[in-house]
PDB file of N, CA and C in Angstrom:
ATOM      1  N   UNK A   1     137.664 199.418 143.415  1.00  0.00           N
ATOM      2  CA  UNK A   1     138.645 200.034 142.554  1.00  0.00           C
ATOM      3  C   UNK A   1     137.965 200.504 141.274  1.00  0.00           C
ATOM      4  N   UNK A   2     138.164 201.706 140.823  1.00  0.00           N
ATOM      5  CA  UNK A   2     137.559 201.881 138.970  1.00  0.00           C
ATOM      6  C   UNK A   2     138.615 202.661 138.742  1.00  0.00           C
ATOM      7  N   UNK A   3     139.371 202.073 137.875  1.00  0.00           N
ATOM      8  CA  UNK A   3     140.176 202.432 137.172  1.00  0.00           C
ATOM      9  C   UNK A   3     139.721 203.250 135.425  1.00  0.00           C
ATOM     10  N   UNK A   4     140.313 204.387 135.223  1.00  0.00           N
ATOM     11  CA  UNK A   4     139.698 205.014 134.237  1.00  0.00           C
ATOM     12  C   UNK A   4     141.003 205.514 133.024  1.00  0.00           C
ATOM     13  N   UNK A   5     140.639 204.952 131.717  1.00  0.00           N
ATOM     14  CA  UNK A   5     141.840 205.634 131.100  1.00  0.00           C
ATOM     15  C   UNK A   5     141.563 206.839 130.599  1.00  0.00           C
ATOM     16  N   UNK A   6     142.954 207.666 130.405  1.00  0.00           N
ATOM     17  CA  UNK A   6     143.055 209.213 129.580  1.00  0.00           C
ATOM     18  C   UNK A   6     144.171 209.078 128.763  1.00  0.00           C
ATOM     19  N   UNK A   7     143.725 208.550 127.488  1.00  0.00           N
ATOM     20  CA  UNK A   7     144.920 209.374 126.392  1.00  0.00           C
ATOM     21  C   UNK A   7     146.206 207.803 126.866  1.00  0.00           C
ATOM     22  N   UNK A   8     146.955 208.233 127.288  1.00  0.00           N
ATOM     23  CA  UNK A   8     148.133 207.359 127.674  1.00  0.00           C
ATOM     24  C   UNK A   8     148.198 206.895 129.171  1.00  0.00           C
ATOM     25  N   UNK A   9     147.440 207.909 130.333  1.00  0.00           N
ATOM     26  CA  UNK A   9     147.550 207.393 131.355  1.00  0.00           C
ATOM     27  C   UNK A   9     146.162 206.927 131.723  1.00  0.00           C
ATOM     28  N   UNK A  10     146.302 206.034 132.936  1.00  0.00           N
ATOM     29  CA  UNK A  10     145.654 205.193 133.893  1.00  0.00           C
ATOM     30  C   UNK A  10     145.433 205.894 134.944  1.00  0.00           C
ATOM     31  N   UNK A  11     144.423 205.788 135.956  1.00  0.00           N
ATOM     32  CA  UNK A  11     144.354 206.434 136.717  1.00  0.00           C
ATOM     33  C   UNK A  11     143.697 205.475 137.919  1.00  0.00           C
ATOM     34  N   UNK A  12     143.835 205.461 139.010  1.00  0.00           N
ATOM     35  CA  UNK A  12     143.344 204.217 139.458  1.00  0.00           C
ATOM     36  C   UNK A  12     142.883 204.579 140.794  1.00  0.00           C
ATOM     37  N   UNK A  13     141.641 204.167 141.656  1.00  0.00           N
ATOM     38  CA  UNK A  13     141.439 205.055 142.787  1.00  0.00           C
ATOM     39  C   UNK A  13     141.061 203.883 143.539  1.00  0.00           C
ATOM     40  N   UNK A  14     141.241 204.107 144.807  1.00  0.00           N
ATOM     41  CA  UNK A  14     141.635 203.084 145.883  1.00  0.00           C
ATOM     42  C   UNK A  14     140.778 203.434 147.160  1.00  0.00           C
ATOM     43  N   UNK A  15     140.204 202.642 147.810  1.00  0.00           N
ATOM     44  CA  UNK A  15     139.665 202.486 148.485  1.00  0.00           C
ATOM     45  C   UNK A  15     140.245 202.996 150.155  1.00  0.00           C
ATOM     46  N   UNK A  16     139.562 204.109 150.891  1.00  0.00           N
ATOM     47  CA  UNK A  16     140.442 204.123 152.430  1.00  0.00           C
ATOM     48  C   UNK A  16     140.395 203.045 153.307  1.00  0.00           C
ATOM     49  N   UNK A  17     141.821 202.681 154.054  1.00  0.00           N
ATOM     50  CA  UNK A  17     142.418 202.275 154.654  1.00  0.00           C
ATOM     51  C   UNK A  17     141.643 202.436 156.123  1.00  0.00           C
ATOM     52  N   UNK A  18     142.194 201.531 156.967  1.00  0.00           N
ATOM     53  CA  UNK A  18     142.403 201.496 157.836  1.00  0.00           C
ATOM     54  C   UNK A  18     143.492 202.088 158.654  1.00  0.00           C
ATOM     55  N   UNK A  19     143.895 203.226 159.272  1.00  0.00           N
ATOM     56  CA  UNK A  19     144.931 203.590 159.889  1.00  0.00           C
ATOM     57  C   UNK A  19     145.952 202.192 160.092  1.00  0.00           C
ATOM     58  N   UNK A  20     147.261 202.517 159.688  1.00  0.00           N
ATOM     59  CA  UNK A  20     148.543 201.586 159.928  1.00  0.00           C
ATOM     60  C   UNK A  20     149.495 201.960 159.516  1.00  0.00           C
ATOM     61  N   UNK A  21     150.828 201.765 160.155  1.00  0.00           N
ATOM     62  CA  UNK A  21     151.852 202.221 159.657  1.00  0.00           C
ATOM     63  C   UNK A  21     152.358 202.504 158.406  1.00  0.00           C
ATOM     64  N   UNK A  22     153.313 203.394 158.203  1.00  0.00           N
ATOM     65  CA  UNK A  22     153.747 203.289 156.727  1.00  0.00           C
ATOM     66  C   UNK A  22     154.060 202.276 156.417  1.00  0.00           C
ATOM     67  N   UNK A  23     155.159 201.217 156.990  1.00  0.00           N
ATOM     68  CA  UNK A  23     156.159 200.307 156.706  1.00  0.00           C
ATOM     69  C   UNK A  23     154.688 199.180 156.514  1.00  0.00           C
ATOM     70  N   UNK A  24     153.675 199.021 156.604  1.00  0.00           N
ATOM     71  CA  UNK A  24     153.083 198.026 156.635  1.00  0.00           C
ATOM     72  C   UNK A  24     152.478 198.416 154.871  1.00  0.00           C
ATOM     73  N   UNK A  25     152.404 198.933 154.079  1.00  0.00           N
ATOM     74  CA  UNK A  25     151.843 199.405 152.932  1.00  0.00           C
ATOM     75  C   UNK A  25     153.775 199.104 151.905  1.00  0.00           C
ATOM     76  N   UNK A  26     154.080 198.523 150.870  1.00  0.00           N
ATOM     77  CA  UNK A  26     154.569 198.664 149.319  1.00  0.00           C
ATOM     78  C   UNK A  26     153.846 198.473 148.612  1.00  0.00           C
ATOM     79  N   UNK A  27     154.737 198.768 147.756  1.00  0.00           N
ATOM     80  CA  UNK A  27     154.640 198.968 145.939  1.00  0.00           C
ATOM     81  C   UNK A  27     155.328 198.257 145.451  1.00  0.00           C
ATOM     82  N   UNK A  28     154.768 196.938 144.407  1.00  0.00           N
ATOM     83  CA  UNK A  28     155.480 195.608 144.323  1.00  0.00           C
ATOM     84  C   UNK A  28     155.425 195.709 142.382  1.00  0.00           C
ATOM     85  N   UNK A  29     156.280 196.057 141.663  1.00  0.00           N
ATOM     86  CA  UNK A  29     156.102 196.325 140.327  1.00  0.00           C
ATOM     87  C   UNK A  29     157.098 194.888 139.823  1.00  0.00           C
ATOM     88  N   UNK A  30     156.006 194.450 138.689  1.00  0.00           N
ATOM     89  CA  UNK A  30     157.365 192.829 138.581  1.00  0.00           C
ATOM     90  C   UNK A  30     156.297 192.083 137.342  1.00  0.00           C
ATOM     91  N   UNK A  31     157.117 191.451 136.346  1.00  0.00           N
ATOM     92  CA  UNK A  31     155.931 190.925 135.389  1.00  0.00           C
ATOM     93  C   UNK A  31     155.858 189.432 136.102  1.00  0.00           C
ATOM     94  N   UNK A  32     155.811 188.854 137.513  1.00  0.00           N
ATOM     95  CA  UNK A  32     155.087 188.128 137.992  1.00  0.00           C
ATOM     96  C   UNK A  32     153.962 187.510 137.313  1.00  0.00           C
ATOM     97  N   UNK A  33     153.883 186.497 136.991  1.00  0.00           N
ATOM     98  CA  UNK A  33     152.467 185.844 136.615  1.00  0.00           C
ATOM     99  C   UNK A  33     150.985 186.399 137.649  1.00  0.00           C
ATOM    100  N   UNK A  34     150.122 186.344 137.715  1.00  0.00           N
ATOM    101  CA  UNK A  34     148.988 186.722 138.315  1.00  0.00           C
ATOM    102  C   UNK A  34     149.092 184.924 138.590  1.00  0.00           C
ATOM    103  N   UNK A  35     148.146 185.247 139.894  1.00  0.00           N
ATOM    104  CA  UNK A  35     147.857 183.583 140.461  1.00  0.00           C
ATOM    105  C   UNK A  35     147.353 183.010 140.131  1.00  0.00           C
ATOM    106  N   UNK A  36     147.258 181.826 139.781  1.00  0.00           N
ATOM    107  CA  UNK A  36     146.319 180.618 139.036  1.00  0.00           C
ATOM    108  C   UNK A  36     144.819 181.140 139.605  1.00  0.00           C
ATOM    109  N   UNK A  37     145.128 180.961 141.344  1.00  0.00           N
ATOM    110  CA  UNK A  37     143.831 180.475 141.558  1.00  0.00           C
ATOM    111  C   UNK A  37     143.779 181.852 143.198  1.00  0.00           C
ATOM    112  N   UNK A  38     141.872 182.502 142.822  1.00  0.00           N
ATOM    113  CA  UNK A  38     141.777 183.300 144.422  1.00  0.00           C
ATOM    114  C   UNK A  38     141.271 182.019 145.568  1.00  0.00           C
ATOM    115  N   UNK A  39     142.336 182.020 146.820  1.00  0.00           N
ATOM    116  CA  UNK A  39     141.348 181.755 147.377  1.00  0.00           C
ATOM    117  C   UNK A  39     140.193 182.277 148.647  1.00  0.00           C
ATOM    118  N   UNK A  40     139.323 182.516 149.215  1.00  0.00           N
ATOM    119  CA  UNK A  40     139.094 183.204 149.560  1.00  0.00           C
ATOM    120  C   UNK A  40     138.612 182.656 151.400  1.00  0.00           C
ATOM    121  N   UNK A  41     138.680 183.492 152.009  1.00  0.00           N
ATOM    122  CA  UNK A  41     138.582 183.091 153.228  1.00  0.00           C
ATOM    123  C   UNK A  41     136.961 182.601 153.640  1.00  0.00           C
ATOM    124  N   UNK A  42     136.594 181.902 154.349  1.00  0.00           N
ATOM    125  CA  UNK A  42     135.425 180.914 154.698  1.00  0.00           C
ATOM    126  C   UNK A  42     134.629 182.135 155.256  1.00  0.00           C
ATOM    127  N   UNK A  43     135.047 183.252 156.264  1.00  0.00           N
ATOM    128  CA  UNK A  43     134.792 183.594 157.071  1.00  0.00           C
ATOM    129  C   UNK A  43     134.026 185.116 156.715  1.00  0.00           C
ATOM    130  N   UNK A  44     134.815 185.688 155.774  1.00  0.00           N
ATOM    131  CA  UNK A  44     134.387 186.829 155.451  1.00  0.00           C
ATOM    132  C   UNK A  44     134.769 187.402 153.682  1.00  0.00           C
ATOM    133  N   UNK A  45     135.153 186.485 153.491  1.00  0.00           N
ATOM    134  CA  UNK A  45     135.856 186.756 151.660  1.00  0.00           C
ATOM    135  C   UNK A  45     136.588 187.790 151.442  1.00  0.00           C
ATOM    136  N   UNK A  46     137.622 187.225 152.351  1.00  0.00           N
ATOM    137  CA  UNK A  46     138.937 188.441 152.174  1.00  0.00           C
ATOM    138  C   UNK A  46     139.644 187.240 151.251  1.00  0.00           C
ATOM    139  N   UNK A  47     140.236 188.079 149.603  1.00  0.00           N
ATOM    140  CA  UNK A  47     140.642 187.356 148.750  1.00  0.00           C
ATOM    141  C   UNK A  47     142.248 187.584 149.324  1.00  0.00           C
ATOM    142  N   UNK A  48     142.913 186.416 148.933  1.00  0.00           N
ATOM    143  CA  UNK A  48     144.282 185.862 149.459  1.00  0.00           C
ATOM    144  C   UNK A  48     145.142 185.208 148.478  1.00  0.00           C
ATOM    145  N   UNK A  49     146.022 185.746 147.655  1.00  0.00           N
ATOM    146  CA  UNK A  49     146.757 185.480 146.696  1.00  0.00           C
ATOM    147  C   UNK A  49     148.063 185.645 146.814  1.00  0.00           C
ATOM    148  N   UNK A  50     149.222 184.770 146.122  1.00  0.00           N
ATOM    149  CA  UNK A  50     150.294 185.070 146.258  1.00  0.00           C
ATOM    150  C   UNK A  50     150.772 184.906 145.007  1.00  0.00           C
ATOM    151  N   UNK A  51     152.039 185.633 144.676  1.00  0.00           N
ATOM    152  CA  UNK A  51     152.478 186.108 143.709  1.00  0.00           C
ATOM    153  C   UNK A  51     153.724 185.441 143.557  1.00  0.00           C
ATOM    154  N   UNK A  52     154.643 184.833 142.718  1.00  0.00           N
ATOM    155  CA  UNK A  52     155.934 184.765 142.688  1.00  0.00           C
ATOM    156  C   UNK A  52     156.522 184.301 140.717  1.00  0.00           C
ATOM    157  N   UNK A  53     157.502 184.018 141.371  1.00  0.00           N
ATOM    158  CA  UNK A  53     158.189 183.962 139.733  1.00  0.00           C
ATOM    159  C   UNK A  53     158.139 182.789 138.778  1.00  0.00           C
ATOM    160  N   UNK A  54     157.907 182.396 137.709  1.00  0.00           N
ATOM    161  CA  UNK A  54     157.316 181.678 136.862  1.00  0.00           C
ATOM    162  C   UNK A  54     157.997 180.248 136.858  1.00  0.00           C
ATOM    163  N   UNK A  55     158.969 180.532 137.325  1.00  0.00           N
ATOM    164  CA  UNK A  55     159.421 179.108 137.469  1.00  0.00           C
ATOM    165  C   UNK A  55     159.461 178.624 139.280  1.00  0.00           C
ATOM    166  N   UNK A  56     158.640 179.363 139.633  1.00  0.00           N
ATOM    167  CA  UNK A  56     158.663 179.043 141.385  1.00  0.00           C
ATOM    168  C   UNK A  56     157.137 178.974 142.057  1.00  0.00           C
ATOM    169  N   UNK A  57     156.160 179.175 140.578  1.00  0.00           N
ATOM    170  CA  UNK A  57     154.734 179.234 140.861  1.00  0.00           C
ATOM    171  C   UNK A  57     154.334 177.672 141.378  1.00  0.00           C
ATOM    172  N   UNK A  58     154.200 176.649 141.136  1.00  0.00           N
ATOM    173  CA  UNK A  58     154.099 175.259 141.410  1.00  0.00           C
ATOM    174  C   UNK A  58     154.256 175.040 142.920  1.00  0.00           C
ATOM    175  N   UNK A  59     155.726 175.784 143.171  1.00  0.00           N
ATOM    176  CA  UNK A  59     155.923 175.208 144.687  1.00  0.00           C
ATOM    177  C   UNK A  59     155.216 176.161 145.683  1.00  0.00           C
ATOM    178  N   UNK A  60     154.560 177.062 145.105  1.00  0.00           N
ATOM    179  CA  UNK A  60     153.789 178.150 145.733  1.00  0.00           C
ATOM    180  C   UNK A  60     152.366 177.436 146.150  1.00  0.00           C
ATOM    181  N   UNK A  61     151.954 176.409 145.267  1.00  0.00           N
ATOM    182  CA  UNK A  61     150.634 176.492 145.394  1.00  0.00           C
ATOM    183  C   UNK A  61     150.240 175.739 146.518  1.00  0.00           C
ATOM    184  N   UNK A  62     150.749 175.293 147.120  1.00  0.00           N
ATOM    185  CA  UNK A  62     150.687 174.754 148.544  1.00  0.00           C
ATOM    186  C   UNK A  62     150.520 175.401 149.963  1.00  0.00           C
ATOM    187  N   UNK A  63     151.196 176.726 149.660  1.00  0.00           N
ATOM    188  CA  UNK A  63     150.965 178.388 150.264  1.00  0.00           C
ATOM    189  C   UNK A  63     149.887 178.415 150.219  1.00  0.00           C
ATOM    190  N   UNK A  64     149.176 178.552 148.513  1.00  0.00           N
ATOM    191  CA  UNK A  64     147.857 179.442 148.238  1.00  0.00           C
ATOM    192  C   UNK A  64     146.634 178.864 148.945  1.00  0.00           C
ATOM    193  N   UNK A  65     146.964 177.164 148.971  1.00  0.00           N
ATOM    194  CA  UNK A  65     145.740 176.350 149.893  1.00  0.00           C
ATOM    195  C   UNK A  65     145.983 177.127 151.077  1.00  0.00           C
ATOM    196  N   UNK A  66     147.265 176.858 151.809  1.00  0.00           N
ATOM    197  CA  UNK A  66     147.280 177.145 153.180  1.00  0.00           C
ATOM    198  C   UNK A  66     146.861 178.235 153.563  1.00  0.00           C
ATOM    199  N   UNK A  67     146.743 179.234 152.890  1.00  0.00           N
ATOM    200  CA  UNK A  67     147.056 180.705 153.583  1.00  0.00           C
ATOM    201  C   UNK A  67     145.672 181.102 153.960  1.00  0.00           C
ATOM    202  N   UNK A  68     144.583 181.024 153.385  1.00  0.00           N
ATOM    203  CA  UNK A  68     143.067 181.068 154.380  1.00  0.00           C
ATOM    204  C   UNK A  68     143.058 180.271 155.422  1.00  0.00           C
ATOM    205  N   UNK A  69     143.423 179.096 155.850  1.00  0.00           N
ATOM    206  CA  UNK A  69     143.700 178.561 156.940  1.00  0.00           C
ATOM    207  C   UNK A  69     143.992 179.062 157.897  1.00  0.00           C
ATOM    208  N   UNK A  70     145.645 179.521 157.307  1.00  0.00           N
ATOM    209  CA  UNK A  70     146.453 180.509 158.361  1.00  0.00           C
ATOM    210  C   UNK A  70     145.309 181.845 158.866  1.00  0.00           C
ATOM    211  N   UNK A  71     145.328 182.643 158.066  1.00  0.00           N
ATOM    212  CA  UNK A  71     144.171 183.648 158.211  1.00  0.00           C
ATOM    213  C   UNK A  71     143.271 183.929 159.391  1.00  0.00           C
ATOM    214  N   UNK A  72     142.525 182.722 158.958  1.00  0.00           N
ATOM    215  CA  UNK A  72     141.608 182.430 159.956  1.00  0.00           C
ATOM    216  C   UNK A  72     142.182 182.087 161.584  1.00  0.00           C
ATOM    217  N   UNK A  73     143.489 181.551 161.496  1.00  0.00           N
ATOM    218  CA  UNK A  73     143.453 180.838 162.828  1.00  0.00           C
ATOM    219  C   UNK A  73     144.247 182.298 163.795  1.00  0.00           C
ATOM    220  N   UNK A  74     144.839 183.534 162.372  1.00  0.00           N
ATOM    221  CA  UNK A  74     145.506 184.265 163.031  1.00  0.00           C
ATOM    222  C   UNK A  74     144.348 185.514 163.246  1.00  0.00           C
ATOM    223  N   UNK A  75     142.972 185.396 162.935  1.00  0.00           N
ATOM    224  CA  UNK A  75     141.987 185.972 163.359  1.00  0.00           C
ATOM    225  C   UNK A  75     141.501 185.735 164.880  1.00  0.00           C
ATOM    226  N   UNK A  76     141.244 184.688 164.691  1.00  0.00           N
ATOM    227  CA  UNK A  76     140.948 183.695 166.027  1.00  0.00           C
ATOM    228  C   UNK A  76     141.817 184.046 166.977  1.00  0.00           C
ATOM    229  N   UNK A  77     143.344 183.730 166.833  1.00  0.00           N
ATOM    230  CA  UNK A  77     144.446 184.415 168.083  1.00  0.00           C
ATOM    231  C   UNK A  77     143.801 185.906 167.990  1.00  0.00           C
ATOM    232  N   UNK A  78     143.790 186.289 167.536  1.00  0.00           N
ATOM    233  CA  UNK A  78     144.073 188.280 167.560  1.00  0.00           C
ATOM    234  C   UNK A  78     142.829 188.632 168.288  1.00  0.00           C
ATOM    235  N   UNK A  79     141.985 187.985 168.197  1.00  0.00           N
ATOM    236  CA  UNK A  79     140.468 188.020 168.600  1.00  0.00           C
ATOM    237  C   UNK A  79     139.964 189.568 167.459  1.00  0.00           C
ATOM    238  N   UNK A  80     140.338 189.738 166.382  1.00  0.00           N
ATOM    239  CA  UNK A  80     139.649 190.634 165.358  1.00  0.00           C
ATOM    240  C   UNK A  80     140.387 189.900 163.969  1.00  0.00           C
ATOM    241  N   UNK A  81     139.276 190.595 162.881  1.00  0.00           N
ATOM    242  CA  UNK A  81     139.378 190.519 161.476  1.00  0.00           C
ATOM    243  C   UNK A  81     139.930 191.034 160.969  1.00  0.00           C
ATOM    244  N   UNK A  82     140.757 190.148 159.997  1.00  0.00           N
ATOM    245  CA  UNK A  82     141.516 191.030 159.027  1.00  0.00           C
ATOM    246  C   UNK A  82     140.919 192.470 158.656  1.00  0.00           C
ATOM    247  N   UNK A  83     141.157 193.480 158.287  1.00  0.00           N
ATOM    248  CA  UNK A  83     140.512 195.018 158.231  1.00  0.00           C
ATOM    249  C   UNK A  83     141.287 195.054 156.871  1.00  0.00           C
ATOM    250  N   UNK A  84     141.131 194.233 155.746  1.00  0.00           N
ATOM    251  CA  UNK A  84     141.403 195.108 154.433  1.00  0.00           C
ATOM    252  C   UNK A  84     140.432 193.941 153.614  1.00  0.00           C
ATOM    253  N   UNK A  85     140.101 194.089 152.245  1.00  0.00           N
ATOM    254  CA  UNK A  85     139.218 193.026 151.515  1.00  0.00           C
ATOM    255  C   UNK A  85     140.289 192.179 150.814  1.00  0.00           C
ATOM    256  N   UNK A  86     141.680 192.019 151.022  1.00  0.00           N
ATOM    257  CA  UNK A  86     142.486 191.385 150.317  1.00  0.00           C
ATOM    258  C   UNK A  86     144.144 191.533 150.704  1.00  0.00           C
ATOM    259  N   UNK A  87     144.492 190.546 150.766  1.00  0.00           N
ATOM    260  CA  UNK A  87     146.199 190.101 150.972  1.00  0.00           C
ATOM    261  C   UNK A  87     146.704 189.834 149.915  1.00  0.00           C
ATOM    262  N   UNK A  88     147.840 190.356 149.420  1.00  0.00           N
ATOM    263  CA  UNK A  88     148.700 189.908 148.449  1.00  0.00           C
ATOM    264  C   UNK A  88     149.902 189.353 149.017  1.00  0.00           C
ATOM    265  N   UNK A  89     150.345 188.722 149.180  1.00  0.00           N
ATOM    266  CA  UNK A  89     151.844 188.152 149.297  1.00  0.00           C
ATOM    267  C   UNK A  89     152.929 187.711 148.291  1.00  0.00           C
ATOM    268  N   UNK A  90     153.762 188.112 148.357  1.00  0.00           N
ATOM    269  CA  UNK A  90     155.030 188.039 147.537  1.00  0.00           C
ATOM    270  C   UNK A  90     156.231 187.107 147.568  1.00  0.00           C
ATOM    271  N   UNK A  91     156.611 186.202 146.980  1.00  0.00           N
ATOM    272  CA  UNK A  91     157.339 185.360 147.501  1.00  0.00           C
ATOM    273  C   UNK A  91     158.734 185.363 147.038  1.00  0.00           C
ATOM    274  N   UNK A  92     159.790 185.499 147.767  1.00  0.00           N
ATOM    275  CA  UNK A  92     161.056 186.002 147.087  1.00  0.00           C
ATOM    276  C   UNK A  92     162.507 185.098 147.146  1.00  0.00           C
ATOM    277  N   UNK A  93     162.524 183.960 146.646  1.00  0.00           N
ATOM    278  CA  UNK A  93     163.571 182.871 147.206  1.00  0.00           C
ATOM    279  C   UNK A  93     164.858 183.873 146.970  1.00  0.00           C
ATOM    280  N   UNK A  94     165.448 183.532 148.133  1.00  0.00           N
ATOM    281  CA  UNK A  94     166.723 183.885 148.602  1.00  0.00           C
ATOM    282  C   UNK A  94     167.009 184.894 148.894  1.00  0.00           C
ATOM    283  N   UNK A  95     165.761 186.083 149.621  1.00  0.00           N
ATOM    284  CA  UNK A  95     166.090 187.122 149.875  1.00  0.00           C
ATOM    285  C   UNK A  95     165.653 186.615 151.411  1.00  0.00           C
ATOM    286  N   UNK A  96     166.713 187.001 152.138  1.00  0.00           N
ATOM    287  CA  UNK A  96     166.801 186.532 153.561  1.00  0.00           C
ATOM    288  C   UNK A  96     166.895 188.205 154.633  1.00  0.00           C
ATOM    289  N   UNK A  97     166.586 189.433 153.262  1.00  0.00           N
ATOM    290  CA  UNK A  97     167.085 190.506 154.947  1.00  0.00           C
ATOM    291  C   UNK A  97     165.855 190.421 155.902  1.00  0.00           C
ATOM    292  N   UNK A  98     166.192 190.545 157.018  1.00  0.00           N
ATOM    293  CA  UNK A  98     164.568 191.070 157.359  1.00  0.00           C
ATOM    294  C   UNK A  98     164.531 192.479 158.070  1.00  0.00           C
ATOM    295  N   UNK A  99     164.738 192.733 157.604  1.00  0.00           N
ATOM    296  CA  UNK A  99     164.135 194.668 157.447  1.00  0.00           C
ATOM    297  C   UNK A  99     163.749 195.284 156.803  1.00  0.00           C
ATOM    298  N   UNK A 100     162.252 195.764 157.501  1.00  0.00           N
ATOM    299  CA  UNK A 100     161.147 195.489 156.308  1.00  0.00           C
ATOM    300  C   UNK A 100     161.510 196.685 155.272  1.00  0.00           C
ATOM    301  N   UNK A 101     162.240 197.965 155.829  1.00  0.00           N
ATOM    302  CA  UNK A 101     162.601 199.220 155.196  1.00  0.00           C
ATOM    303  C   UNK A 101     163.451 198.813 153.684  1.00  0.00           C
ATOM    304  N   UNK A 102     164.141 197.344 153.934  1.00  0.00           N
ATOM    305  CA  UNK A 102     164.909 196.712 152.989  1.00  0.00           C
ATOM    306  C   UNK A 102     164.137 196.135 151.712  1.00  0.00           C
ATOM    307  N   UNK A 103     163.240 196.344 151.707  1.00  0.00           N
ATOM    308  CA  UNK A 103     162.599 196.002 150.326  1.00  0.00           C
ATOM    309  C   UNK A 103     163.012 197.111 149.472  1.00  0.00           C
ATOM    310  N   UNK A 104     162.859 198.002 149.634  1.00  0.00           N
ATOM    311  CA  UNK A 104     162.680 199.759 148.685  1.00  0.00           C
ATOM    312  C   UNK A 104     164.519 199.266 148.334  1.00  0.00           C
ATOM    313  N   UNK A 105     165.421 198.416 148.664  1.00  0.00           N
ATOM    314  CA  UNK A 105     166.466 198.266 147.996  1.00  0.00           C
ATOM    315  C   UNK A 105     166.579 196.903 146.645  1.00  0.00           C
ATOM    316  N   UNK A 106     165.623 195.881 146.733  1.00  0.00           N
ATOM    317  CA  UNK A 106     165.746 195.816 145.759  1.00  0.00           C
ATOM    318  C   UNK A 106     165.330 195.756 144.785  1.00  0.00           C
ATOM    319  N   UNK A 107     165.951 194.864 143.903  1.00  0.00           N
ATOM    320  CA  UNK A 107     166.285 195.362 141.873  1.00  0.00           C
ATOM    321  C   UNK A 107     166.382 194.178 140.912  1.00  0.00           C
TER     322      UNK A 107
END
């Protein structure tokens, strides 16, 4: 990533993808705390962080251990590697839709 400023704006340039659906790519805007802690996978250092709300960070961090774990074991099933250098996950108590098109609704 190199991000470059002009004047008032930011400009930020991103690395290509791997072909994948649209619905598999958002845009998550939120003054979320940033995560205590990266952790990073054993296997190949794909960084793995999760994000949530300031009074729900604590019960998160039990996720943040787990989730290279998970990672790995869902590498192992798939028989291939994660294909991006980083996971963000978002954690949203009490939003129960599951359609993924249903994020872009809320607020």
């Amino acid at each position: 990533t190199n991000v470059t400023t002009e004047g008032v704006w930011v400009r930020e340039h991103f690395s290509r993808t791997p072909p994948m659906s649209v619905n598999s790519l958002a845009l998550f805007i939120s003054d979320f705390p940033q995560p205590i802690s990266n952790n990073y996978l054993q296997t190949d250092g794909i960084r793995v962080a999760v994000w949530g709300r300031t009074d729900f960070v604590t019960a998160l961090s039990k996720a943040q251990q787990l989730l290279p774990t998970v990672m790995v074991s869902l590498e192992i099933y798939l028989s291939r590697p994660y294909p991006l250098p980083q996971l963000n996950l978002v954690a949203l108590p009490g939003f129960t839709d599951d359609n993924p098109g249903s994020a872009t609704r809320l607020s």
